[in-house]
PDB file of N, CA and C in Angstrom:
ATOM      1  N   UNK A   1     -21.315  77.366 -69.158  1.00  0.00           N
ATOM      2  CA  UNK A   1     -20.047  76.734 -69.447  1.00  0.00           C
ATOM      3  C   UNK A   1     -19.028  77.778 -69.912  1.00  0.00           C
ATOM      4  N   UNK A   2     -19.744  78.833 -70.532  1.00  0.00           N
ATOM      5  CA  UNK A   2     -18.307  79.463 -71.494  1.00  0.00           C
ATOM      6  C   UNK A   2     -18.011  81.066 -70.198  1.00  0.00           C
ATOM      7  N   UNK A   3     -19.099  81.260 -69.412  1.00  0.00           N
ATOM      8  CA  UNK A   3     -18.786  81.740 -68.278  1.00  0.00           C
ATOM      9  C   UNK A   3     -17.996  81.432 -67.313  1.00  0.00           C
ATOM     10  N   UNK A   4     -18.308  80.300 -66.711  1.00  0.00           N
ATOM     11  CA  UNK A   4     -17.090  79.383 -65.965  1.00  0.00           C
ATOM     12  C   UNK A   4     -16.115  79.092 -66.617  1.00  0.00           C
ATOM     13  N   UNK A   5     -15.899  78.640 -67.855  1.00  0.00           N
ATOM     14  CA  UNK A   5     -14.305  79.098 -68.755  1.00  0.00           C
ATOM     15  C   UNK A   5     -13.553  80.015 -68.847  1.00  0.00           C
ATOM     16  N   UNK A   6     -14.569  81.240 -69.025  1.00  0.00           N
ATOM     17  CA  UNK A   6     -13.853  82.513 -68.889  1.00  0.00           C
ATOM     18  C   UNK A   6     -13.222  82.884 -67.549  1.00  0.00           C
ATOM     19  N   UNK A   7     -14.263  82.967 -66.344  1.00  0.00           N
ATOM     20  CA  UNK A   7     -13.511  82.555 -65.236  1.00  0.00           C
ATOM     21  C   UNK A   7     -12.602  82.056 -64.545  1.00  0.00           C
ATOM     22  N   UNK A   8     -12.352  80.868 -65.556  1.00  0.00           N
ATOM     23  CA  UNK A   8     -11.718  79.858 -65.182  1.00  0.00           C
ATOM     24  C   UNK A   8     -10.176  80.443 -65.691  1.00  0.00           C
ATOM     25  N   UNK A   9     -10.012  81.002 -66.873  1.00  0.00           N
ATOM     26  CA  UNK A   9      -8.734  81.362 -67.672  1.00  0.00           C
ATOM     27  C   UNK A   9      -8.026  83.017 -66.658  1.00  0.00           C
ATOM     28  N   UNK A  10      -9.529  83.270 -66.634  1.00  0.00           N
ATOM     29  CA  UNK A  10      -9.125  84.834 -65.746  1.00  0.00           C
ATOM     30  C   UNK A  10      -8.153  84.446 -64.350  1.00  0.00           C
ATOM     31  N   UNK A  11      -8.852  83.984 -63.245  1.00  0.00           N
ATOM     32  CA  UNK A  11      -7.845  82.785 -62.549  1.00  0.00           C
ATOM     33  C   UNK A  11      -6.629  82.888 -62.649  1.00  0.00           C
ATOM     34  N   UNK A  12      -6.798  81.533 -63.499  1.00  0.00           N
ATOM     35  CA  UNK A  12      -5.146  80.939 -63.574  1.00  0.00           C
ATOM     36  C   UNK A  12      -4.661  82.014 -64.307  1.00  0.00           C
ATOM     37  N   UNK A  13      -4.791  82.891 -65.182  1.00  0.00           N
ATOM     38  CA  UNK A  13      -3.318  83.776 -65.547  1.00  0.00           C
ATOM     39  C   UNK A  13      -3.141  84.759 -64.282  1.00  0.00           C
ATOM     40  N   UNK A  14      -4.339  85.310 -63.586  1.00  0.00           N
ATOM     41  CA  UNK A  14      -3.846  86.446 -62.302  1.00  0.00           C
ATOM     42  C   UNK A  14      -2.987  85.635 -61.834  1.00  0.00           C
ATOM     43  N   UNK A  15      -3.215  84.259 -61.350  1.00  0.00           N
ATOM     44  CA  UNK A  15      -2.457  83.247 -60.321  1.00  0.00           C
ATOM     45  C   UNK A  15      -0.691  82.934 -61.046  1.00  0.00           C
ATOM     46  N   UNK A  16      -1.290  83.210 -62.215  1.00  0.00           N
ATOM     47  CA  UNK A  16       0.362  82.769 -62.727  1.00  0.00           C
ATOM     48  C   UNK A  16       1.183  83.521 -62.991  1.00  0.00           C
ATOM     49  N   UNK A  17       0.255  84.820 -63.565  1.00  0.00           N
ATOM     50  CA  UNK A  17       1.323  86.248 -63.195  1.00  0.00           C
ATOM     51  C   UNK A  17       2.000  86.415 -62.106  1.00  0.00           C
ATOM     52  N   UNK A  18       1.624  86.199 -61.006  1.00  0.00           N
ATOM     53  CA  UNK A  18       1.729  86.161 -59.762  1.00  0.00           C
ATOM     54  C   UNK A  18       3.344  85.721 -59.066  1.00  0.00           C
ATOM     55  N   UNK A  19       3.065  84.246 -59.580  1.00  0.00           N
ATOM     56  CA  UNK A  19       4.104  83.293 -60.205  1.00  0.00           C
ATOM     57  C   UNK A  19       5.203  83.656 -60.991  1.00  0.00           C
ATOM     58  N   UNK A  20       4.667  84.452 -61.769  1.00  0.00           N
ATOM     59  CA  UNK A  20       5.628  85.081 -62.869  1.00  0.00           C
ATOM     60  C   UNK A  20       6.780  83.641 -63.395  1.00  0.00           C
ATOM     61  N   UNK A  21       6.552  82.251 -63.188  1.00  0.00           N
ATOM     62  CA  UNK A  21       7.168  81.401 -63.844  1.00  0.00           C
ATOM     63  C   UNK A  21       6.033  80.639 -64.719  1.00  0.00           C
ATOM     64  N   UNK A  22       5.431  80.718 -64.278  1.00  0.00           N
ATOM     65  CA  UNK A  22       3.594  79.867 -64.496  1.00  0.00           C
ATOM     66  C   UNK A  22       3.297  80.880 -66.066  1.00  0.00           C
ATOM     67  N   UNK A  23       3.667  81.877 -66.354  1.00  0.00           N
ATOM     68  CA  UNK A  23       3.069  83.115 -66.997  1.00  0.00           C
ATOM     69  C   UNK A  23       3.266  81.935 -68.770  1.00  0.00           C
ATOM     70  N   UNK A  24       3.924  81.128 -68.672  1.00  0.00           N
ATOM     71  CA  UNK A  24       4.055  80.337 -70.518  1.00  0.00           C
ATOM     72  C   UNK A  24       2.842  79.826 -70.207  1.00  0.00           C
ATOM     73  N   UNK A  25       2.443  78.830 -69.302  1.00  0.00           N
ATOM     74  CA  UNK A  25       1.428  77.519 -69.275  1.00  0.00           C
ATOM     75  C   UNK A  25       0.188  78.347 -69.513  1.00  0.00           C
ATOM     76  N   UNK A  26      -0.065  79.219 -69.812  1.00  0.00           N
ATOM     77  CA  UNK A  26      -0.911  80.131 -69.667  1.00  0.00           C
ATOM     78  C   UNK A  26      -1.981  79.489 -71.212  1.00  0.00           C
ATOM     79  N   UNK A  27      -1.101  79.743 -72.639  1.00  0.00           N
ATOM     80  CA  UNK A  27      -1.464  79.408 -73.712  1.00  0.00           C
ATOM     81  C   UNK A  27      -1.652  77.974 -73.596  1.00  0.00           C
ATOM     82  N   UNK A  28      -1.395  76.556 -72.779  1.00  0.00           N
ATOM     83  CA  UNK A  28      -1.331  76.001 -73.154  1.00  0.00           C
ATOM     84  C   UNK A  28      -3.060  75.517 -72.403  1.00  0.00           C
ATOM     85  N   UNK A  29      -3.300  75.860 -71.183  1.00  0.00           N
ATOM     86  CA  UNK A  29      -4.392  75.875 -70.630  1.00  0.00           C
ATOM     87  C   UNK A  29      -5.342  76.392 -71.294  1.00  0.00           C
ATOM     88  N   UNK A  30      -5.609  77.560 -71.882  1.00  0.00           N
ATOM     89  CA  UNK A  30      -6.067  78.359 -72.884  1.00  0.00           C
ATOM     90  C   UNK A  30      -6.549  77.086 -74.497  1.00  0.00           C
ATOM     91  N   UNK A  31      -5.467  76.818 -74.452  1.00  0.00           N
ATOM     92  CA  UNK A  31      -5.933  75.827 -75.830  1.00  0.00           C
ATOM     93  C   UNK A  31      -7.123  74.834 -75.226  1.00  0.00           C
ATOM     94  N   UNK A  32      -6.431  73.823 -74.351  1.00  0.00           N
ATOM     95  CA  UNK A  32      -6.747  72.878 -73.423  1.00  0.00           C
ATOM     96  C   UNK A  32      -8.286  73.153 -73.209  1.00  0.00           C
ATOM     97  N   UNK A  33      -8.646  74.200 -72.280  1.00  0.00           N
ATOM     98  CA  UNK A  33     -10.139  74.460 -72.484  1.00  0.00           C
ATOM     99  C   UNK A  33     -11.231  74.654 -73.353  1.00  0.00           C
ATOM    100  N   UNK A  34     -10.621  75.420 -74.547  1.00  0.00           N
ATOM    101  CA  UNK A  34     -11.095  75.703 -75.845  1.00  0.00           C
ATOM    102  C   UNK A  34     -11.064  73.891 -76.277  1.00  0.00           C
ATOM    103  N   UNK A  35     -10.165  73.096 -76.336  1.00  0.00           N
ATOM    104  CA  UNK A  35     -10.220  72.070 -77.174  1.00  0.00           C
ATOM    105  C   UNK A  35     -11.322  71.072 -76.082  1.00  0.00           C
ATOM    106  N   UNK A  36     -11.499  71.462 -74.893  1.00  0.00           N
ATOM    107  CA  UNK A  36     -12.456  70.313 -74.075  1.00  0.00           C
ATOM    108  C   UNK A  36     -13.895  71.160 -74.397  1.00  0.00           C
ATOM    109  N   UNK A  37     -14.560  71.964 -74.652  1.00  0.00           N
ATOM    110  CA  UNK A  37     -15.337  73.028 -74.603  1.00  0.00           C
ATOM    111  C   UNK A  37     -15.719  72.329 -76.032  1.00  0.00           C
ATOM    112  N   UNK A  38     -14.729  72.211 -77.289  1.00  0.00           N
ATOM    113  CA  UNK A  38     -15.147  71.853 -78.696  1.00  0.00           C
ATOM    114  C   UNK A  38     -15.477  70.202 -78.662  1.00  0.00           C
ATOM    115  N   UNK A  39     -14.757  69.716 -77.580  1.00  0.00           N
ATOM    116  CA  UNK A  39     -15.472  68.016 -77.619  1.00  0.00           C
ATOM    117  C   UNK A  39     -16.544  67.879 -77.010  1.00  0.00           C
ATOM    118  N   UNK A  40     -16.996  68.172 -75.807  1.00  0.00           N
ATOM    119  CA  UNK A  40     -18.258  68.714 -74.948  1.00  0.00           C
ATOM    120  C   UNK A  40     -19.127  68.948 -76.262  1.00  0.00           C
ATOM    121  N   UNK A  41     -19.428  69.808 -76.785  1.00  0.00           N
ATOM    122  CA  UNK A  41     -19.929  70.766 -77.755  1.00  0.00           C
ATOM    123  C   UNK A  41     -20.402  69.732 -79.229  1.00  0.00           C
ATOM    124  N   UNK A  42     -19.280  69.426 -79.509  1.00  0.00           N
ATOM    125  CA  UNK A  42     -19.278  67.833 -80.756  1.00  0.00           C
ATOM    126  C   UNK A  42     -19.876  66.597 -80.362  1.00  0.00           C
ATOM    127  N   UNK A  43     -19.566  66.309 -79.440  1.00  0.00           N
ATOM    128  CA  UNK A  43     -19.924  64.814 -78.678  1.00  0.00           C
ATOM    129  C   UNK A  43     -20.582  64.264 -78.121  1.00  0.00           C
ATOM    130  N   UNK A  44     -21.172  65.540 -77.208  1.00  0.00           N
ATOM    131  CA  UNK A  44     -22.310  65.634 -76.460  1.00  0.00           C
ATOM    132  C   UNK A  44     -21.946  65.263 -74.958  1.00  0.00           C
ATOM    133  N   UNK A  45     -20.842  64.355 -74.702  1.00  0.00           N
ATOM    134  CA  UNK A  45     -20.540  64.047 -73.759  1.00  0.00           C
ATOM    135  C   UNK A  45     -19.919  65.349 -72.648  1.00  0.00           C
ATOM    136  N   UNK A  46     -19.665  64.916 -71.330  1.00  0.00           N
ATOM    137  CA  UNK A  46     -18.751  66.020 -70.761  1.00  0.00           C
ATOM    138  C   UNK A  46     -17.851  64.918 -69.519  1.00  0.00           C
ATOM    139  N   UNK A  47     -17.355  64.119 -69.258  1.00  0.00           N
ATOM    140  CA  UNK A  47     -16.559  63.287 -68.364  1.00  0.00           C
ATOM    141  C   UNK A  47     -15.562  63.542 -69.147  1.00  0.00           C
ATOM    142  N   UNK A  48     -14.876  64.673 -68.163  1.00  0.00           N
ATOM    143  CA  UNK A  48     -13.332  64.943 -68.422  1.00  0.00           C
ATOM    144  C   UNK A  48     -12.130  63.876 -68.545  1.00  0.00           C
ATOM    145  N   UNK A  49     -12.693  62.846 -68.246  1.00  0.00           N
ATOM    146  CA  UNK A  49     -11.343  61.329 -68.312  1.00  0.00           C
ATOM    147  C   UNK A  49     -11.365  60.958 -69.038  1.00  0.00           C
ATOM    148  N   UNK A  50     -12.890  60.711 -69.553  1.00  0.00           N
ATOM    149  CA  UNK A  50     -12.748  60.077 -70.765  1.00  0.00           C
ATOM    150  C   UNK A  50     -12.386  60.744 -72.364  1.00  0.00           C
ATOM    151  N   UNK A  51     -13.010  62.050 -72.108  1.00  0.00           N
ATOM    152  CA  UNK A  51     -12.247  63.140 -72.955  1.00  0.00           C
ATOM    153  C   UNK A  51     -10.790  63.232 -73.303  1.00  0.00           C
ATOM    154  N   UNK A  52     -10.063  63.327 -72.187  1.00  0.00           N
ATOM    155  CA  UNK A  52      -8.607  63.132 -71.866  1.00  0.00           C
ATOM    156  C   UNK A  52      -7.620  62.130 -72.466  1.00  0.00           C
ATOM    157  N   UNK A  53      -8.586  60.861 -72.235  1.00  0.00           N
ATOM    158  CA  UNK A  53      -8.111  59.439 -72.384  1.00  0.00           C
ATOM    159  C   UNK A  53      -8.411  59.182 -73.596  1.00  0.00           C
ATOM    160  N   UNK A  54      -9.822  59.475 -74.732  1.00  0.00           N
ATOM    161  CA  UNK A  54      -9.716  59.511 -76.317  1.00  0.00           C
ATOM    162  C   UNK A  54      -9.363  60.499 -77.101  1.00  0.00           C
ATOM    163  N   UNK A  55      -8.892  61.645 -76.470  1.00  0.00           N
ATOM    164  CA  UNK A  55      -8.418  62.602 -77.468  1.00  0.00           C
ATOM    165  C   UNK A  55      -7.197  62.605 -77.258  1.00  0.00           C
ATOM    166  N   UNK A  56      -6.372  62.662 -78.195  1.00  0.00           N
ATOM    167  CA  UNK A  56      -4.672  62.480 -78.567  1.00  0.00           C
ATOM    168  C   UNK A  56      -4.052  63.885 -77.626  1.00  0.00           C
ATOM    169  N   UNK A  57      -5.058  65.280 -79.085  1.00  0.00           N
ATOM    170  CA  UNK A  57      -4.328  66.392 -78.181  1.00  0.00           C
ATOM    171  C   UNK A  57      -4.459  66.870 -77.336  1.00  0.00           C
ATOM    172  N   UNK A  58      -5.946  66.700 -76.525  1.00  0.00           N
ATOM    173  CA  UNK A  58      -6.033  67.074 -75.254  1.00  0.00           C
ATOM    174  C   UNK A  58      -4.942  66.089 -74.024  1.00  0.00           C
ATOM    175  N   UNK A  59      -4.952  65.100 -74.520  1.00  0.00           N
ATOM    176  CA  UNK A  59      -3.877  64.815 -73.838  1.00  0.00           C
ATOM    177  C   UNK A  59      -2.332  64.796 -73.933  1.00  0.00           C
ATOM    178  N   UNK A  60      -2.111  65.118 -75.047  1.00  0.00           N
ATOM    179  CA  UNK A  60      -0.701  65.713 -74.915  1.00  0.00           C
ATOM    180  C   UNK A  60      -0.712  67.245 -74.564  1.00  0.00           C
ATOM    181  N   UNK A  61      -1.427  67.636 -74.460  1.00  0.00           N
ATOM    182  CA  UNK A  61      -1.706  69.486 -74.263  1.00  0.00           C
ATOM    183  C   UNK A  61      -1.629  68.918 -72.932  1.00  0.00           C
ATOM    184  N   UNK A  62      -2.316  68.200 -72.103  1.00  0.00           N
ATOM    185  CA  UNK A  62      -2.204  68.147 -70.720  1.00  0.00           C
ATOM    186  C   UNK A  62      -0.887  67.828 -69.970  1.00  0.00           C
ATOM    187  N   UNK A  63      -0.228  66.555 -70.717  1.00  0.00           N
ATOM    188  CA  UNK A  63       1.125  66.702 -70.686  1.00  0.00           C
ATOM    189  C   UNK A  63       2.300  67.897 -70.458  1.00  0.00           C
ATOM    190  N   UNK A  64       2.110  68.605 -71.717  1.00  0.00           N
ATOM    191  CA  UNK A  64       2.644  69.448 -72.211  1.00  0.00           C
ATOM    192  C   UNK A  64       2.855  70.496 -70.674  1.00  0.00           C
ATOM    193  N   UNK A  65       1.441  70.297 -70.309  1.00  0.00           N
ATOM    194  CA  UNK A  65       1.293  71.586 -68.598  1.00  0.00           C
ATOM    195  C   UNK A  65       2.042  70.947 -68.047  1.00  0.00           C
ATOM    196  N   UNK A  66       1.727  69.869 -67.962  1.00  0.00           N
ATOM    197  CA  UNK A  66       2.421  69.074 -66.594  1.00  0.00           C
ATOM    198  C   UNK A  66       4.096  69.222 -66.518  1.00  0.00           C
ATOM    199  N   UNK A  67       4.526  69.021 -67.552  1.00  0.00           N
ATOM    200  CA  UNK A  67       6.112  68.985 -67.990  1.00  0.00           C
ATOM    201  C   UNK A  67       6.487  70.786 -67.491  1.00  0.00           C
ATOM    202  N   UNK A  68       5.620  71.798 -68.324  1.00  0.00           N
ATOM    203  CA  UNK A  68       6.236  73.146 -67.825  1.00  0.00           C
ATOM    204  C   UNK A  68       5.922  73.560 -66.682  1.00  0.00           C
ATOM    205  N   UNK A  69       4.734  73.160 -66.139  1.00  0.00           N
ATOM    206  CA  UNK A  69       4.473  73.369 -64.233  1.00  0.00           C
ATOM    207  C   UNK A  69       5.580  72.639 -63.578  1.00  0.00           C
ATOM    208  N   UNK A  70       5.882  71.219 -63.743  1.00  0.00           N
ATOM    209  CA  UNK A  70       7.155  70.708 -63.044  1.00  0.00           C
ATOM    210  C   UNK A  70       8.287  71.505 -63.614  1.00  0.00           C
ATOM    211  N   UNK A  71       8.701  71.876 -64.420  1.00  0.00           N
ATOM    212  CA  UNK A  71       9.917  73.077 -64.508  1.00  0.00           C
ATOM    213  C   UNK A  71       9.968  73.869 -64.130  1.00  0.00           C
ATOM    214  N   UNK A  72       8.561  74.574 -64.299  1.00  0.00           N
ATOM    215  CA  UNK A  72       8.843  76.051 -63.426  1.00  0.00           C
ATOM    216  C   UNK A  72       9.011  75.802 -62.213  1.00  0.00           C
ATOM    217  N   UNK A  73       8.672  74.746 -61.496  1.00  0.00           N
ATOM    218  CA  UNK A  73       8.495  74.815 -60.142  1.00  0.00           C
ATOM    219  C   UNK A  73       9.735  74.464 -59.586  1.00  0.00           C
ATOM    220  N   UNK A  74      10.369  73.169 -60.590  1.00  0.00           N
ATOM    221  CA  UNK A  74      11.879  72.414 -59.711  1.00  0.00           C
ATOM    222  C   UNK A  74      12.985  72.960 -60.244  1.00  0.00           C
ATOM    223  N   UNK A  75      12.785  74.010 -60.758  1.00  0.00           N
ATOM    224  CA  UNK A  75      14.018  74.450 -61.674  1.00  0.00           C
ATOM    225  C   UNK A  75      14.527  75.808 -61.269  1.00  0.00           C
TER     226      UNK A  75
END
């Protein structure tokens, strides 16, 4: 898991450097994984929806991407 995370973060920042508009969402993905990784970890569970759907800040952190990916992109 914390291999494929790491992976996973390595990724999206090459991809968003790239982008060079993508380069903020960077921290917010970064949290986002760390905070699904600590409910996984606490809970025992791992169904990312439902994770999503009872945790407040993982879902406003998800928000939060969504709002600066649609800016960087339409703006």
């Amino acid at each position: 898991m914390y291999m494929t995370g790491g992976a996973l973060i390595v990724t999206y920042e090459m991809y968003s450097i790239s982008k060079q508009r993508l380069v903020f969402t960077v921290p917010l993905c970064l949290f986002g994984l760390l905070r699904y990784i600590f409910r996984v970890r606490s809970d025992g569970g791992g169904d990312p929806t439902e994770s999503l759907l009872k945790d407040q800040v993982l879902f406003i952190v998800g928000l939060l991407w969504t709002v600066m990916v649609a800016w960087s992109i339409y703006s």
